[in-house]
N, C-alpha and C. Protein backbone atom coordinates (compact mmCIF):
# COMPACT_ATOMS: atom_id res chain seq x y z
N UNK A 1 34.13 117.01 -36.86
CA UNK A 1 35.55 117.15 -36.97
C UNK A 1 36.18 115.79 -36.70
N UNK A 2 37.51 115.07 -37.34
CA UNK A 2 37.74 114.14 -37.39
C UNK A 2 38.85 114.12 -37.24
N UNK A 3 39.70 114.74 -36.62
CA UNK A 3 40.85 115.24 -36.38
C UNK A 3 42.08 115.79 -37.02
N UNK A 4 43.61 115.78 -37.12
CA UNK A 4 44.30 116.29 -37.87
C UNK A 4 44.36 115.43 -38.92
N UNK A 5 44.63 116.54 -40.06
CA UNK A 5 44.60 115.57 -41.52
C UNK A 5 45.75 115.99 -42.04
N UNK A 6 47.01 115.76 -41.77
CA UNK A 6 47.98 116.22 -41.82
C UNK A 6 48.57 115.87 -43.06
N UNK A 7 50.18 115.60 -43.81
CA UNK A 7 50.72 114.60 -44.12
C UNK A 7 51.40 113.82 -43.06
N UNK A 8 51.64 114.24 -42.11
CA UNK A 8 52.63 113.67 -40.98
C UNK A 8 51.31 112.81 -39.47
N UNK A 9 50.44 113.84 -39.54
CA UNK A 9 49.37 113.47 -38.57
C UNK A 9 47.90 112.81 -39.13
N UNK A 10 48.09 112.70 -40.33
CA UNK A 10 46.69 112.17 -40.91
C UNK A 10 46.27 110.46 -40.25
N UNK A 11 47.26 109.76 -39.58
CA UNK A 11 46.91 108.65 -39.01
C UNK A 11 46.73 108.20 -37.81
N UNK A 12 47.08 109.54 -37.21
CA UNK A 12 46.60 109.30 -35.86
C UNK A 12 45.28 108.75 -35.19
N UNK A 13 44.29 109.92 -36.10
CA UNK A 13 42.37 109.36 -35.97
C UNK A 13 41.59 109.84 -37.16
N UNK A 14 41.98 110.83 -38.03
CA UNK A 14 41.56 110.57 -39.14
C UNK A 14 41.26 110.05 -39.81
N UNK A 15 42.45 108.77 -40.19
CA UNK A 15 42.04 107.73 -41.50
C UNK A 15 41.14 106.81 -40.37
N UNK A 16 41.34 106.40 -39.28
CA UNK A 16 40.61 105.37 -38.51
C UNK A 16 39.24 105.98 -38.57
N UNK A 17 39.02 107.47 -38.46
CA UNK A 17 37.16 108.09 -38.62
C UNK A 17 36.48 107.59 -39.76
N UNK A 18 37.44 107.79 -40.95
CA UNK A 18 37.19 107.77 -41.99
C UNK A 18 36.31 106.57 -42.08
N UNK A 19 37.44 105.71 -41.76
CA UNK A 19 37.27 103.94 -42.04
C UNK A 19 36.12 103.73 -41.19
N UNK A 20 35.91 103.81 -40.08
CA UNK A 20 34.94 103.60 -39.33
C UNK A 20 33.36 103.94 -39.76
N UNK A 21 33.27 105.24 -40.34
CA UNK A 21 32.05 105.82 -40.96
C UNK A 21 31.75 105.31 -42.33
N UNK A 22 32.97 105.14 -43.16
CA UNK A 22 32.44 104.35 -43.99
C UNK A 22 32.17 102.78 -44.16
N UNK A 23 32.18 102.04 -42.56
CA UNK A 23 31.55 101.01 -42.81
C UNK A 23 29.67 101.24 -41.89
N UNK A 24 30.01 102.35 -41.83
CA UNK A 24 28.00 102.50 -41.52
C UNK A 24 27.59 103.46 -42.33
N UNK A 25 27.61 104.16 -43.03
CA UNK A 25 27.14 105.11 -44.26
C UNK A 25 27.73 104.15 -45.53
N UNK A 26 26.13 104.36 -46.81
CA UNK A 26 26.96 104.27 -48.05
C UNK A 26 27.54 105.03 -48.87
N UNK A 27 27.56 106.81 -48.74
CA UNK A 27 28.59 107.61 -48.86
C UNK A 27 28.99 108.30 -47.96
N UNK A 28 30.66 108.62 -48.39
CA UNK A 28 31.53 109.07 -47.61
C UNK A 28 32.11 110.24 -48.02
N UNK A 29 32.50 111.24 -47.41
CA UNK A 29 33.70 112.58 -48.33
C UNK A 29 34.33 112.89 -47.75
N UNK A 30 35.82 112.46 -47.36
CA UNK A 30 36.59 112.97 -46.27
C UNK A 30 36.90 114.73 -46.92
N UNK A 31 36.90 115.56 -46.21
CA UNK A 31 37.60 116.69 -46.91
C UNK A 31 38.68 117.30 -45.58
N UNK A 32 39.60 118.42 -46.26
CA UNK A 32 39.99 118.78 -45.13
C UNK A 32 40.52 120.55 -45.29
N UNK A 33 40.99 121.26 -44.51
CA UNK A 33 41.42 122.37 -44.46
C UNK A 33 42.50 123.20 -43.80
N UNK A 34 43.57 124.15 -43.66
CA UNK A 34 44.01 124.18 -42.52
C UNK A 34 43.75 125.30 -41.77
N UNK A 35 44.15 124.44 -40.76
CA UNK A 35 43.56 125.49 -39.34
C UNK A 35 44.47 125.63 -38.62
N UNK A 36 44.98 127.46 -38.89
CA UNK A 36 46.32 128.06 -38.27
C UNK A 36 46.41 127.84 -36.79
N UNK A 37 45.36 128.11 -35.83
CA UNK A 37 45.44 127.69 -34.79
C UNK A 37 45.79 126.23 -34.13
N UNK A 38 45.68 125.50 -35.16
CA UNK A 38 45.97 124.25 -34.94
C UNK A 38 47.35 123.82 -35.34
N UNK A 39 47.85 124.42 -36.79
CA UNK A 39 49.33 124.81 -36.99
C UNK A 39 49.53 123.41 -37.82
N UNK A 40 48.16 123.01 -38.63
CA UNK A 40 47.90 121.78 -39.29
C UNK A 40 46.70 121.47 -40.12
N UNK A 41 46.98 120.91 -40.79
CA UNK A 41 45.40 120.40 -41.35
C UNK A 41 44.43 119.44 -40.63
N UNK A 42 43.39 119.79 -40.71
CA UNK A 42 42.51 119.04 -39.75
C UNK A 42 41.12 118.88 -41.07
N UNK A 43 40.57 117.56 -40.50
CA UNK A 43 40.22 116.55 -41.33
C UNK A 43 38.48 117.00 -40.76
N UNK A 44 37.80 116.33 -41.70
CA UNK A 44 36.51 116.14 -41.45
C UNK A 44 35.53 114.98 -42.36
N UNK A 45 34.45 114.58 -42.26
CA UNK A 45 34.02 113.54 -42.81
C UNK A 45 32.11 113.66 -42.74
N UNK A 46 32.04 113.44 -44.07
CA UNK A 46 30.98 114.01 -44.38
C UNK A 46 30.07 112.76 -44.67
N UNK A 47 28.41 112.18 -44.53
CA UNK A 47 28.50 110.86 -44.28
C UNK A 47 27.18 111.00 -44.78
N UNK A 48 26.31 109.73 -45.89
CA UNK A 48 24.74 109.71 -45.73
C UNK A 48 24.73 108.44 -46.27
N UNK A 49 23.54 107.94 -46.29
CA UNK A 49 22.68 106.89 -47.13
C UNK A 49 22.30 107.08 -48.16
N UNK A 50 22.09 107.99 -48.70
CA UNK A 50 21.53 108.77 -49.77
C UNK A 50 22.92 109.47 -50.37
N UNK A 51 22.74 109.51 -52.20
CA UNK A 51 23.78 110.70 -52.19
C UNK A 51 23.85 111.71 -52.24
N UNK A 52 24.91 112.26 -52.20
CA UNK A 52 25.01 113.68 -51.96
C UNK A 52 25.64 114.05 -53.19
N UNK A 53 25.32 115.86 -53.93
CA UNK A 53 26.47 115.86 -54.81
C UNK A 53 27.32 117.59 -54.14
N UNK A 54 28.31 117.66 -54.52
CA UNK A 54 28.85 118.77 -54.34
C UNK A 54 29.11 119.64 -55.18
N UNK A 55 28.41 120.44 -56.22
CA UNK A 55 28.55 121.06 -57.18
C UNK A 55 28.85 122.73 -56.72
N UNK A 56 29.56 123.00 -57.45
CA UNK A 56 29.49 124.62 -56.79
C UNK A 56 28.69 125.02 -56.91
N UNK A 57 27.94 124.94 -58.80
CA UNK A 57 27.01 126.08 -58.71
C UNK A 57 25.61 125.85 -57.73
N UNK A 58 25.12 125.06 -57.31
CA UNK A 58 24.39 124.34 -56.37
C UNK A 58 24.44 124.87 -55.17
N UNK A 59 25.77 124.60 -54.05
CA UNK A 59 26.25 125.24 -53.02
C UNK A 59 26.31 126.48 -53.54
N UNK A 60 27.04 126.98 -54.07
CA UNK A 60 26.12 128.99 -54.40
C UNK A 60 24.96 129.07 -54.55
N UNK A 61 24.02 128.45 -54.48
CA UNK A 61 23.05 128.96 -54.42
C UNK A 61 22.26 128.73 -53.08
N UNK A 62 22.33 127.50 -52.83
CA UNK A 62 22.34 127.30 -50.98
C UNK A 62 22.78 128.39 -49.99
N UNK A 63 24.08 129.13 -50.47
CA UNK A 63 24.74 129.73 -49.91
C UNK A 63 23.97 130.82 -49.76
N UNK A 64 23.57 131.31 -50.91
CA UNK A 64 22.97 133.01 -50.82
C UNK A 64 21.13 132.89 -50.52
N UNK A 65 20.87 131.29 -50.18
CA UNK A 65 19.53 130.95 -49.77
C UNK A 65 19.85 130.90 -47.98
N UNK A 66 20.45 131.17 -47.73
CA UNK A 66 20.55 130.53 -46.24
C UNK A 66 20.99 131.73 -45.47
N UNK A 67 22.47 132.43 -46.33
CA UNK A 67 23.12 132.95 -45.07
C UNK A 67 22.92 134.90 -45.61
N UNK A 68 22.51 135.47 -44.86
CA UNK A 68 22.48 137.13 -45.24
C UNK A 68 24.14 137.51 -44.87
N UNK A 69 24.19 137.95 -46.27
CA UNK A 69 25.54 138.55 -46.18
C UNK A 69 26.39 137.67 -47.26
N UNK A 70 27.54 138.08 -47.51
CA UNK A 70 28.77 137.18 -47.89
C UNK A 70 29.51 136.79 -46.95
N UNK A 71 29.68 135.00 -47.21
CA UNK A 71 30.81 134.54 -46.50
C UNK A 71 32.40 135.16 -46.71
N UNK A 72 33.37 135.13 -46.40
CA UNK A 72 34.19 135.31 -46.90
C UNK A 72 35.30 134.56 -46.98
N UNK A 73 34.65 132.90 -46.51
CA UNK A 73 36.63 132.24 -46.95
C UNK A 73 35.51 130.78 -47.77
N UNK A 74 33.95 130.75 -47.47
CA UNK A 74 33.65 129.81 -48.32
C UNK A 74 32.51 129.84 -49.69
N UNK A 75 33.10 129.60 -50.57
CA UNK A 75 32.01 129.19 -51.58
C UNK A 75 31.75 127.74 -52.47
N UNK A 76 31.27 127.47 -53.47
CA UNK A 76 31.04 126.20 -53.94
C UNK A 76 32.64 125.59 -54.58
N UNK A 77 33.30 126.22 -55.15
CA UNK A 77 34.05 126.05 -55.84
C UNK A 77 35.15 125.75 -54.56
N UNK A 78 35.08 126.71 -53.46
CA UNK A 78 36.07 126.56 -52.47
C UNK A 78 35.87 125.02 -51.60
N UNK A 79 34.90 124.65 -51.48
CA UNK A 79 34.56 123.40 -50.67
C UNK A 79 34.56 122.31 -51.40
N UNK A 80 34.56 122.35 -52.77
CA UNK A 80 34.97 121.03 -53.42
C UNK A 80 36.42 121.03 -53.79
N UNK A 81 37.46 122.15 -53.95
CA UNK A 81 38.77 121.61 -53.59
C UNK A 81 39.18 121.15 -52.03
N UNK A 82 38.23 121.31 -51.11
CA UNK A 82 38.71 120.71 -49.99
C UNK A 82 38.62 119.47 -50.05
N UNK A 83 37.89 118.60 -50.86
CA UNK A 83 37.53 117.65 -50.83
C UNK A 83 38.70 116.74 -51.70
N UNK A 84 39.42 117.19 -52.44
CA UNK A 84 40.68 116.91 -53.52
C UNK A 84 41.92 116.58 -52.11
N UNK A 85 42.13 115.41 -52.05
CA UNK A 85 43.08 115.50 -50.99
C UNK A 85 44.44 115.14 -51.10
N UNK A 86 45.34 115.38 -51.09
CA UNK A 86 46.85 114.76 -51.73
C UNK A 86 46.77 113.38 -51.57
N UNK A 87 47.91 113.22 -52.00
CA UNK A 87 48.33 111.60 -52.81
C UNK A 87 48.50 110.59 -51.05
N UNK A 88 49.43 111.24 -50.44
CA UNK A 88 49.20 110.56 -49.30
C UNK A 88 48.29 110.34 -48.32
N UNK A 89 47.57 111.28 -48.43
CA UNK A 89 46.51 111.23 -47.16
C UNK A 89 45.37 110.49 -47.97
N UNK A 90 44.95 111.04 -49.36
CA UNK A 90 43.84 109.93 -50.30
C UNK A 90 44.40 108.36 -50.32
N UNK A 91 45.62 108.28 -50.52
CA UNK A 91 46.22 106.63 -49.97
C UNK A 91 46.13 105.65 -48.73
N UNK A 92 46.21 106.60 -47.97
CA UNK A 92 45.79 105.91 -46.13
C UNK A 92 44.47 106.31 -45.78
N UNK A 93 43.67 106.60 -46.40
CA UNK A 93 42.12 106.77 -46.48
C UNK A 93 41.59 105.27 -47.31
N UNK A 94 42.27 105.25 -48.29
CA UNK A 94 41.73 103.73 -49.02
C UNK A 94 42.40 102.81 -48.41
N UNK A 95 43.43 102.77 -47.65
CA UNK A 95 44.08 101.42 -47.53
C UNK A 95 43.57 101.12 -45.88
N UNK A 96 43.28 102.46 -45.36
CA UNK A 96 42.97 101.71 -43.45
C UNK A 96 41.50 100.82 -43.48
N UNK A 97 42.18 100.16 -42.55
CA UNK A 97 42.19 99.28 -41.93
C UNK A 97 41.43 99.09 -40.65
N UNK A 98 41.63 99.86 -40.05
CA UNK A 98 41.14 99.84 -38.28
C UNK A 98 39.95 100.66 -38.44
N UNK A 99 38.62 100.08 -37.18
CA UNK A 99 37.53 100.54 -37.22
C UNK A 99 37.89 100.67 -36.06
N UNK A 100 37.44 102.22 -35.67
CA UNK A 100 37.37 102.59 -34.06
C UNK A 100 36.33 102.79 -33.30
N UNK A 101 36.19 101.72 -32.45
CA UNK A 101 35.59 101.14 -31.47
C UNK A 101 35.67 101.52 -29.37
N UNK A 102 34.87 101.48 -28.90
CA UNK A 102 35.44 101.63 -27.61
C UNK A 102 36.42 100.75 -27.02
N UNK A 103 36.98 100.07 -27.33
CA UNK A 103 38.30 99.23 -26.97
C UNK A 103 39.09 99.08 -27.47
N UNK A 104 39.20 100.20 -28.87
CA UNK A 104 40.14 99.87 -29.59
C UNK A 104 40.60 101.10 -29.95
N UNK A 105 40.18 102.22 -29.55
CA UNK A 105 40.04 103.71 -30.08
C UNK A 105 41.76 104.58 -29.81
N UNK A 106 42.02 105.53 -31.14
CA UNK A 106 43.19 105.43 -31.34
C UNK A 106 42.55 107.38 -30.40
N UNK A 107 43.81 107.85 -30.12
CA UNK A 107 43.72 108.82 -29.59
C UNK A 107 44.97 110.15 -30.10
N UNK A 108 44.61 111.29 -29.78
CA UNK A 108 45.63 112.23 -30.03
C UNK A 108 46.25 112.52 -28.82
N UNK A 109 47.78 112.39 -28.60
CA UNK A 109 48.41 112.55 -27.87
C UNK A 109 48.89 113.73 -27.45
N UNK A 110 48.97 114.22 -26.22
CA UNK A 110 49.43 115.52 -25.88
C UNK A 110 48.84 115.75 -24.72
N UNK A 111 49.27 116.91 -24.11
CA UNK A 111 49.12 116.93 -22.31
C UNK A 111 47.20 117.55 -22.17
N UNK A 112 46.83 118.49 -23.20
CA UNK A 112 45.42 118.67 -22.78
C UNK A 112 45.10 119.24 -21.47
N UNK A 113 43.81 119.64 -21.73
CA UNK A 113 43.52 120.28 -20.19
C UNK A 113 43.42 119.36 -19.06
N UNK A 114 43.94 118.09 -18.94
CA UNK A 114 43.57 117.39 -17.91
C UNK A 114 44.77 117.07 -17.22
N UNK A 115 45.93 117.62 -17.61
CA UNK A 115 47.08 117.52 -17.06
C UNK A 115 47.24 118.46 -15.79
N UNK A 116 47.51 117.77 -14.55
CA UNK A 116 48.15 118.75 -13.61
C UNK A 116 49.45 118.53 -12.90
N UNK A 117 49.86 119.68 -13.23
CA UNK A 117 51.03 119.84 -12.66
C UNK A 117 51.37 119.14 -11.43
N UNK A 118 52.29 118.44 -10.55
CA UNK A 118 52.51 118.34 -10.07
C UNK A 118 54.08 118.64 -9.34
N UNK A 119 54.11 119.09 -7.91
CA UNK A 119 55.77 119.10 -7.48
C UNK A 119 55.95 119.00 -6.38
């Protein structure tokens, strides 16, 4: 997971994952999805030396090799439009810049479980 992939939050640590993994892998696939609990899209990044392809009919067949039963929110066809990402977030994916590093690492802001109250 690579954090929110928003239009509004996609730069927080997303495009910086992105950028970062693709200077140590020679392929990359950012994709993303949303996640109601999160009340946003949230990003992920898919990474090898080798390539990879994403074909549906392929992943359907992986699919019904692996898992007993039907999924019900993924199939081949469904996981390669995740991978189709709008105009803005596919734009600050090619253009960043910043590799995140331990001294340089961008973070998501918000109180988290480590906040305590105090009074």
């Amino acid at each position: 997971m690579a954090g929110p992939a928003g239009v509004f939050t996609h730069q927080e640590v997303f495009s910086s994952i992105y950028n970062t993994i693709k200077q140590v892998f020679k392929y990359v696939v950012a994709y993303t999805t949303h996640v109601p609990s999160f009340a946003d899209e949230w990003g992920w990044v898919m990474a090898s030396d080798s390539p990879f392809f994403i074909e549906e009919e392929t992943m359907d067949k992986k699919i019904r090799e692996m898992i007993n039963g039907e999924l019900l929110y993924l199939d081949g066809a469904s996981f390669y439009s995740l991978t189709v990402l709008n105009k803005m977030v596919s734009s600050s994916l090619k253009n960043e810049t910043h590799v995140y590093t331990e001294h340089n690492a961008r973070f998501i802001h918000g109180q988290g479980v480590g906040k305590k109250d105090t009074i």
